[in-house]
N, C-alpha and C. Protein backbone atom coordinates (compact mmCIF):
# COMPACT_ATOMS: atom_id res chain seq x y z
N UNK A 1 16.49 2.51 -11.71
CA UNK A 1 16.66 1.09 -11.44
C UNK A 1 15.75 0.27 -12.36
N UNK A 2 14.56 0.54 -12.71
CA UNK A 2 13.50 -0.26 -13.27
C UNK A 2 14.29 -0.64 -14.49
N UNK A 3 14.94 1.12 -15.59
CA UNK A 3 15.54 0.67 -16.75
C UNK A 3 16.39 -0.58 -16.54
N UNK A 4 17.32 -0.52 -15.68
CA UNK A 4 18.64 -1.41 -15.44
C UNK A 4 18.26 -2.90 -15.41
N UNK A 5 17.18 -2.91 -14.61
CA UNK A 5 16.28 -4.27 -14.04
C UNK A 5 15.52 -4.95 -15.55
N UNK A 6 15.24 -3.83 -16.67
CA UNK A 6 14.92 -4.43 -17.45
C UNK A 6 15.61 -4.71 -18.49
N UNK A 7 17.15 -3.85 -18.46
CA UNK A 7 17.92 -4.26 -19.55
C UNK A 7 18.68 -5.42 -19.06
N UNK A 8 18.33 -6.03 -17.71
CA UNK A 8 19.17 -6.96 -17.02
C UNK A 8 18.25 -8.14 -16.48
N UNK A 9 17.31 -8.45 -17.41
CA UNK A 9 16.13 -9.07 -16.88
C UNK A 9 16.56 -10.66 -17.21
N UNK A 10 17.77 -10.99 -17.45
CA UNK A 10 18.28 -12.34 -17.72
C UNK A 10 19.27 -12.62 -16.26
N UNK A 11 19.46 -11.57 -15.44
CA UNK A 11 20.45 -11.66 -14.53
C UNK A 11 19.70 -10.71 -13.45
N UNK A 12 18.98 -11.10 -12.49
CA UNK A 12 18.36 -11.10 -11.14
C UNK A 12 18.47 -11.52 -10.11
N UNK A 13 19.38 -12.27 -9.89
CA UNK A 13 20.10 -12.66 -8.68
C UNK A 13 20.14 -11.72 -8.01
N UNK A 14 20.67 -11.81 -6.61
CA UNK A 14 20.72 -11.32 -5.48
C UNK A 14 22.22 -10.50 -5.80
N UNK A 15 22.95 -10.90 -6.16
CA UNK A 15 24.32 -10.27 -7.03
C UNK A 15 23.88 -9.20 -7.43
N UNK A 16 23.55 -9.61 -8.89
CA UNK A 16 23.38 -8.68 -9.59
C UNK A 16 22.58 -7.77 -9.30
N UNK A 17 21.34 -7.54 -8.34
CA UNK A 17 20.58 -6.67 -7.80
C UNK A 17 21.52 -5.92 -7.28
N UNK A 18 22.73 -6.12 -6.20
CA UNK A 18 23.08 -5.49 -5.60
C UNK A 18 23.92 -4.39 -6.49
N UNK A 19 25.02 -5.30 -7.32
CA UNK A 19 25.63 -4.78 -8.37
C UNK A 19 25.13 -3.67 -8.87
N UNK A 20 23.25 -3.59 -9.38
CA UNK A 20 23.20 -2.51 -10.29
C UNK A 20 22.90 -1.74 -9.31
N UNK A 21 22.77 -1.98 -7.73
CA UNK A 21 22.50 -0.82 -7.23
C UNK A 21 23.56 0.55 -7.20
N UNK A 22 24.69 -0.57 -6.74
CA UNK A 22 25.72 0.14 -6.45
C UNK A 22 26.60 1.08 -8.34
N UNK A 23 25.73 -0.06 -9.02
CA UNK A 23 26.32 1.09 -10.96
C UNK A 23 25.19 2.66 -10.49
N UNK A 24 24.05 2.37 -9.89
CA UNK A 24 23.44 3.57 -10.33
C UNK A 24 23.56 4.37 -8.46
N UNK A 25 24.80 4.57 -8.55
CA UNK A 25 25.48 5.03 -6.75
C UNK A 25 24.32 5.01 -5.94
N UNK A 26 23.36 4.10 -6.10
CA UNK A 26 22.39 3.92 -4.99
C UNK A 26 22.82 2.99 -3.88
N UNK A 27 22.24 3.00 -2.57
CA UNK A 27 22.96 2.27 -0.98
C UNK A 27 22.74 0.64 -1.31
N UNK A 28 23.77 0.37 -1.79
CA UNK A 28 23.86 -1.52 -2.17
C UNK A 28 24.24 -1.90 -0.84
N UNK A 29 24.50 -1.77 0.43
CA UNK A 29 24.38 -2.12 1.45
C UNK A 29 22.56 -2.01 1.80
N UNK A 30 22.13 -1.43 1.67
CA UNK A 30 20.65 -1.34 2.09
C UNK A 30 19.70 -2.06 1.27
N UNK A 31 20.49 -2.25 -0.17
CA UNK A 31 19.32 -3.36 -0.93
C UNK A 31 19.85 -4.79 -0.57
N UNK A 32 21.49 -4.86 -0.65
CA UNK A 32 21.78 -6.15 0.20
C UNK A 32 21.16 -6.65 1.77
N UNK A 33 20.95 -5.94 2.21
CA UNK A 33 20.19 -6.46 3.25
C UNK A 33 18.71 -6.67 3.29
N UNK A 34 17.84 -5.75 2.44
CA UNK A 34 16.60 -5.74 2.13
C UNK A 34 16.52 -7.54 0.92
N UNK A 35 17.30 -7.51 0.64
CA UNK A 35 17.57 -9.14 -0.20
C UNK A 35 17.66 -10.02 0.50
N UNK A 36 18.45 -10.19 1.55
CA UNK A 36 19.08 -10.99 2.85
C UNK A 36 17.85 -10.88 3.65
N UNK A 37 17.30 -10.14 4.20
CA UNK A 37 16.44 -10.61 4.90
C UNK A 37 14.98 -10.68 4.44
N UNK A 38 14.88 -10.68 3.02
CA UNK A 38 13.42 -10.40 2.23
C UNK A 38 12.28 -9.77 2.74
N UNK A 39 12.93 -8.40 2.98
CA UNK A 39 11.77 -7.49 3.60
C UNK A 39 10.47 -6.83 2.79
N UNK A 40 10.91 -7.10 1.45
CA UNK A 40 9.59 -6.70 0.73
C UNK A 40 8.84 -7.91 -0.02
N UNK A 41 9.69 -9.17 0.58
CA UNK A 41 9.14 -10.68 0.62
C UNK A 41 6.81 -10.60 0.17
N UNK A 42 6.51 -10.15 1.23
CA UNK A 42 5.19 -10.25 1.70
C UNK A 42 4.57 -9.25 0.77
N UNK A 43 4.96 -7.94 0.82
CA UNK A 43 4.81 -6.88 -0.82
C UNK A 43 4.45 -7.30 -1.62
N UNK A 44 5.86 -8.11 -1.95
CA UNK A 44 5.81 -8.37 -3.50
C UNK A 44 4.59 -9.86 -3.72
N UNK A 45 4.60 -10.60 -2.78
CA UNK A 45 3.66 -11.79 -3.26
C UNK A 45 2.37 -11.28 -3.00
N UNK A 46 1.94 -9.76 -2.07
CA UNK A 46 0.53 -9.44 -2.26
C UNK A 46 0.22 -9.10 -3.56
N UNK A 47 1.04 -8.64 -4.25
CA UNK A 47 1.01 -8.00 -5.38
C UNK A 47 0.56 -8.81 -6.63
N UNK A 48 1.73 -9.83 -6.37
CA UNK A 48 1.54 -10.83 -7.65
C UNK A 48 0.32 -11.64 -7.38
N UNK A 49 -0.38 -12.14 -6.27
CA UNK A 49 -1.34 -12.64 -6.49
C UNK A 49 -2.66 -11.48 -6.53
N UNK A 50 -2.87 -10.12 -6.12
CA UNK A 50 -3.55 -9.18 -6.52
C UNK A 50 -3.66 -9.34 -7.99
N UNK A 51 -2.28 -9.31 -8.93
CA UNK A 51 -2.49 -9.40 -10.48
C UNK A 51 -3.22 -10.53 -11.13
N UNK A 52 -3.09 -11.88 -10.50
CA UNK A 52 -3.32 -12.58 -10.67
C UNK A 52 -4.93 -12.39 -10.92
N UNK A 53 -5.50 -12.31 -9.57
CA UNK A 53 -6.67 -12.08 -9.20
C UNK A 53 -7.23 -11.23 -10.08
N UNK A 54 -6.83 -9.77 -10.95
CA UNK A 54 -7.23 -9.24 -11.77
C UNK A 54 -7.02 -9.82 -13.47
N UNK A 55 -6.48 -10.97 -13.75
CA UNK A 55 -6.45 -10.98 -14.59
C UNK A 55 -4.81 -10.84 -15.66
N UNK A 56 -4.35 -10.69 -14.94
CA UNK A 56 -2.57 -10.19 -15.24
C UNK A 56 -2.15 -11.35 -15.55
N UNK A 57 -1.68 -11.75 -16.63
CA UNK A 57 -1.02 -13.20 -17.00
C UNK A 57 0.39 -12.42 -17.49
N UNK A 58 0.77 -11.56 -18.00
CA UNK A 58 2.00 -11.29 -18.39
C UNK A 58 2.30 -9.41 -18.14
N UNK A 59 3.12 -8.82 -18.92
CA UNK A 59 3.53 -7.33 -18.42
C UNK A 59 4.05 -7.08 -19.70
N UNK A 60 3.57 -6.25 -20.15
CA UNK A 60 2.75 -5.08 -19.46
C UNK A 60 1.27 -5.76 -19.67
N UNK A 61 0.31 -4.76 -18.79
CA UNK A 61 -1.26 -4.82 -18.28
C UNK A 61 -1.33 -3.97 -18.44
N UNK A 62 -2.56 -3.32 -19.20
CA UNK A 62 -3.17 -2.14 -19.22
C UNK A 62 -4.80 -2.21 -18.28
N UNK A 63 -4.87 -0.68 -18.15
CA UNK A 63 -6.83 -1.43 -17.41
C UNK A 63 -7.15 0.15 -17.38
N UNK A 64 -8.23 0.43 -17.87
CA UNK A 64 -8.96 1.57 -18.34
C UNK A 64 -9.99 1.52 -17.54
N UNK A 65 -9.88 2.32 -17.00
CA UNK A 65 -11.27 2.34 -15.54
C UNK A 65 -11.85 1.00 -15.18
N UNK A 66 -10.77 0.49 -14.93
CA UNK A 66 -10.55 -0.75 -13.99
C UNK A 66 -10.57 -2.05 -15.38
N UNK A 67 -10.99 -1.75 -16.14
CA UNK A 67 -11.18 -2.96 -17.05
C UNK A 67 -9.57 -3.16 -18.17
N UNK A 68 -9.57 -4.38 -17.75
CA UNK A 68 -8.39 -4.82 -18.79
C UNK A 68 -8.42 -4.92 -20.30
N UNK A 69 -7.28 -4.44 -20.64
CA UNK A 69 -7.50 -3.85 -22.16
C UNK A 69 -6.43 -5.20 -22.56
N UNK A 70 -6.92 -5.37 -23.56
CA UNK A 70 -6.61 -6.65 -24.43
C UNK A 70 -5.80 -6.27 -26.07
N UNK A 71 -6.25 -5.16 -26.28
CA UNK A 71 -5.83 -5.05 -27.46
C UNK A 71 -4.14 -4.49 -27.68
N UNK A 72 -4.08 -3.68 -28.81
CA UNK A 72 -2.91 -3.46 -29.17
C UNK A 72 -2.64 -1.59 -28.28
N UNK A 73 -0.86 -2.02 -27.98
CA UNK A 73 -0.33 -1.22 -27.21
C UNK A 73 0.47 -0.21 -28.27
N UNK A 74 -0.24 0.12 -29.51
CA UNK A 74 0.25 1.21 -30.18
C UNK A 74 -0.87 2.34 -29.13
N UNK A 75 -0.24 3.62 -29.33
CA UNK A 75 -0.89 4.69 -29.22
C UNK A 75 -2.03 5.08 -29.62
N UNK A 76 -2.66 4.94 -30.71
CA UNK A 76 -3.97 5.25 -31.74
C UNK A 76 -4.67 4.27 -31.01
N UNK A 77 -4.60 2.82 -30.90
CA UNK A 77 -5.05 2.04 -30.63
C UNK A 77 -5.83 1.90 -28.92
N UNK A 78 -4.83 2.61 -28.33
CA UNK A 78 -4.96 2.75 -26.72
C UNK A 78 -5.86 4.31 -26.43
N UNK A 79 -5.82 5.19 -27.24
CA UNK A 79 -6.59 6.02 -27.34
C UNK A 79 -7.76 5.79 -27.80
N UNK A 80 -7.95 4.91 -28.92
CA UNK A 80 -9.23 4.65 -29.32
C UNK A 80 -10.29 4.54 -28.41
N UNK A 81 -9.49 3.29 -27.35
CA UNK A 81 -10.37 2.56 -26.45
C UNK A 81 -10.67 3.39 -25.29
N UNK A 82 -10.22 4.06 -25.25
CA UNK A 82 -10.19 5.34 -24.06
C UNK A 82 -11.51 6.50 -24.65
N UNK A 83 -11.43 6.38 -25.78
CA UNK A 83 -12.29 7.06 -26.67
C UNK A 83 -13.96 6.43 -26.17
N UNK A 84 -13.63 5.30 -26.50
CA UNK A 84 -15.40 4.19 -27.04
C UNK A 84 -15.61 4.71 -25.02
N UNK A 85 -15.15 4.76 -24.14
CA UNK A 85 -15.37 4.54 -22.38
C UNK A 85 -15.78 6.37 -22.43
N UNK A 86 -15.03 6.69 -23.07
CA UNK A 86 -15.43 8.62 -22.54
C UNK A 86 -14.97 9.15 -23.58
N UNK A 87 -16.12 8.96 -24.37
CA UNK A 87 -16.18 10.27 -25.67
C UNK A 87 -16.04 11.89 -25.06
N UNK A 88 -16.15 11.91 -23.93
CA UNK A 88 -15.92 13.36 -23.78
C UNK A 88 -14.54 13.71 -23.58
N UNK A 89 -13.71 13.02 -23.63
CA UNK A 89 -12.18 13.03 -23.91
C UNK A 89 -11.49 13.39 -24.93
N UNK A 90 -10.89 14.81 -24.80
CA UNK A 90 -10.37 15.50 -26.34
C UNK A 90 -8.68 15.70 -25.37
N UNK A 91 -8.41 15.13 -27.22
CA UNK A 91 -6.88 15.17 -27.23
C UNK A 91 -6.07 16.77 -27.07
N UNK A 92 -5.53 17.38 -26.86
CA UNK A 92 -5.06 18.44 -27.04
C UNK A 92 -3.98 18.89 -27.87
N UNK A 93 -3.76 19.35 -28.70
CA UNK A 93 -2.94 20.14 -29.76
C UNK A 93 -1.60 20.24 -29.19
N UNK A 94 -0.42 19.58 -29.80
CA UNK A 94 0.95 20.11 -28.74
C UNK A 94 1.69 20.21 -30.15
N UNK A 95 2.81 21.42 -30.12
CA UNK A 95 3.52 21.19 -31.25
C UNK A 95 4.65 19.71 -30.86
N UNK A 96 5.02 19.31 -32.32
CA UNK A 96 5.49 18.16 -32.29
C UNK A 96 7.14 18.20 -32.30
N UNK A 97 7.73 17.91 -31.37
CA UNK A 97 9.07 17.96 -30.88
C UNK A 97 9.56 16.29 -30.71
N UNK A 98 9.74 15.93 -31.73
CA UNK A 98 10.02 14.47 -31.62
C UNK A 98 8.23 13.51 -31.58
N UNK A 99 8.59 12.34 -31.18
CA UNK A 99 7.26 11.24 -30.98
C UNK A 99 6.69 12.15 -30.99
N UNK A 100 5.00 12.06 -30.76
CA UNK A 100 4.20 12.87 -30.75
C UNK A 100 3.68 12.12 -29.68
N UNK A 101 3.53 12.78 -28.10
CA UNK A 101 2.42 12.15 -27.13
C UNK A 101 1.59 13.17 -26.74
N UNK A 102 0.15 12.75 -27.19
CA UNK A 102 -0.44 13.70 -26.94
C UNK A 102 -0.58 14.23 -25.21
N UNK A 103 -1.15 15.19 -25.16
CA UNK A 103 -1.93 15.16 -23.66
C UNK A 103 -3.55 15.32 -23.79
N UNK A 104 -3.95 14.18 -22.82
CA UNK A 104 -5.40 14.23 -22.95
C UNK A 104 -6.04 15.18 -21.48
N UNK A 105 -7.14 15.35 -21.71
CA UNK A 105 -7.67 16.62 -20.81
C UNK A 105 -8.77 15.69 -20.39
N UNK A 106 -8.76 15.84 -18.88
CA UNK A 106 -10.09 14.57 -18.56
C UNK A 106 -11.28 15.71 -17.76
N UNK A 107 -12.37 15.66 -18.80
CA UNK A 107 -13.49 17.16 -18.26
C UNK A 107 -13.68 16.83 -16.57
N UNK A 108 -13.59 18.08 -16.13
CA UNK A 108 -14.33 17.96 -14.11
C UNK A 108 -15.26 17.72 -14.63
N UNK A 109 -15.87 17.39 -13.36
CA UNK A 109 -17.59 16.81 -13.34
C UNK A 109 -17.96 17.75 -13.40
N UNK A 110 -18.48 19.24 -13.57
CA UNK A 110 -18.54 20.12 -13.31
C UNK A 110 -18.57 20.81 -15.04
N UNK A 111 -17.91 20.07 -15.93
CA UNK A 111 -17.56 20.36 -17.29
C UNK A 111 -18.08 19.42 -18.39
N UNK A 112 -18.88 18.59 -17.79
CA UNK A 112 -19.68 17.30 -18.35
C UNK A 112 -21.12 17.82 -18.57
């Protein structure tokens, strides 16, 4: 749903919510009513003013042990900064099958 919601982020209506429920054979009777009676009403506005409160002006947000990252959302770049917070953070070796995402290994306390 998220993909659909974002390739459909010009058309959010209460319609069209239901609509893509029912494209991806999910219960469009159960999101139509969860719409109709705005049951995740109170959810969703804890949320948005939670973001608020942290700092969230737009989406995506990044936040690296709690702190909001400002910079650039390339890969190298988001690792870097992950780098400068915990140099003891090593990337791990994966053969490369398309993109390359690494996996990072976060030491136990115990390995520090």
């Amino acid at each position: 749903m998220h993909d659909r919601l974002f390739a459909g982020q010009n058309e959010l209506e209460d319609q069209s919510l239901v609509r893509y429920a029912r494209e991806l054979d999910l219960d469009a009777e159960v999101v139509a009513h969860a719409l109709a009676e705005q049951t995740q009403a109170v959810r969703v506005e804890e949320q948005h003013q939670s973001g608020i409160a942290s700092g969230v002006a737009g989406t995506p947000t990044f936040f690296i042990d709690g702190l909001r990252y400002d910079g650039s959302v390339s890969l190298e770049k988001m690792l870097a900064a992950i780098r400068r917070l915990h140099p003891e953070v090593r990337v791990a070796e994966a053969e490369a099958h398309g993109p390359r995402i690494p996996r990072i290994r976060w030491p136990r306390k115990d390995e520090r």
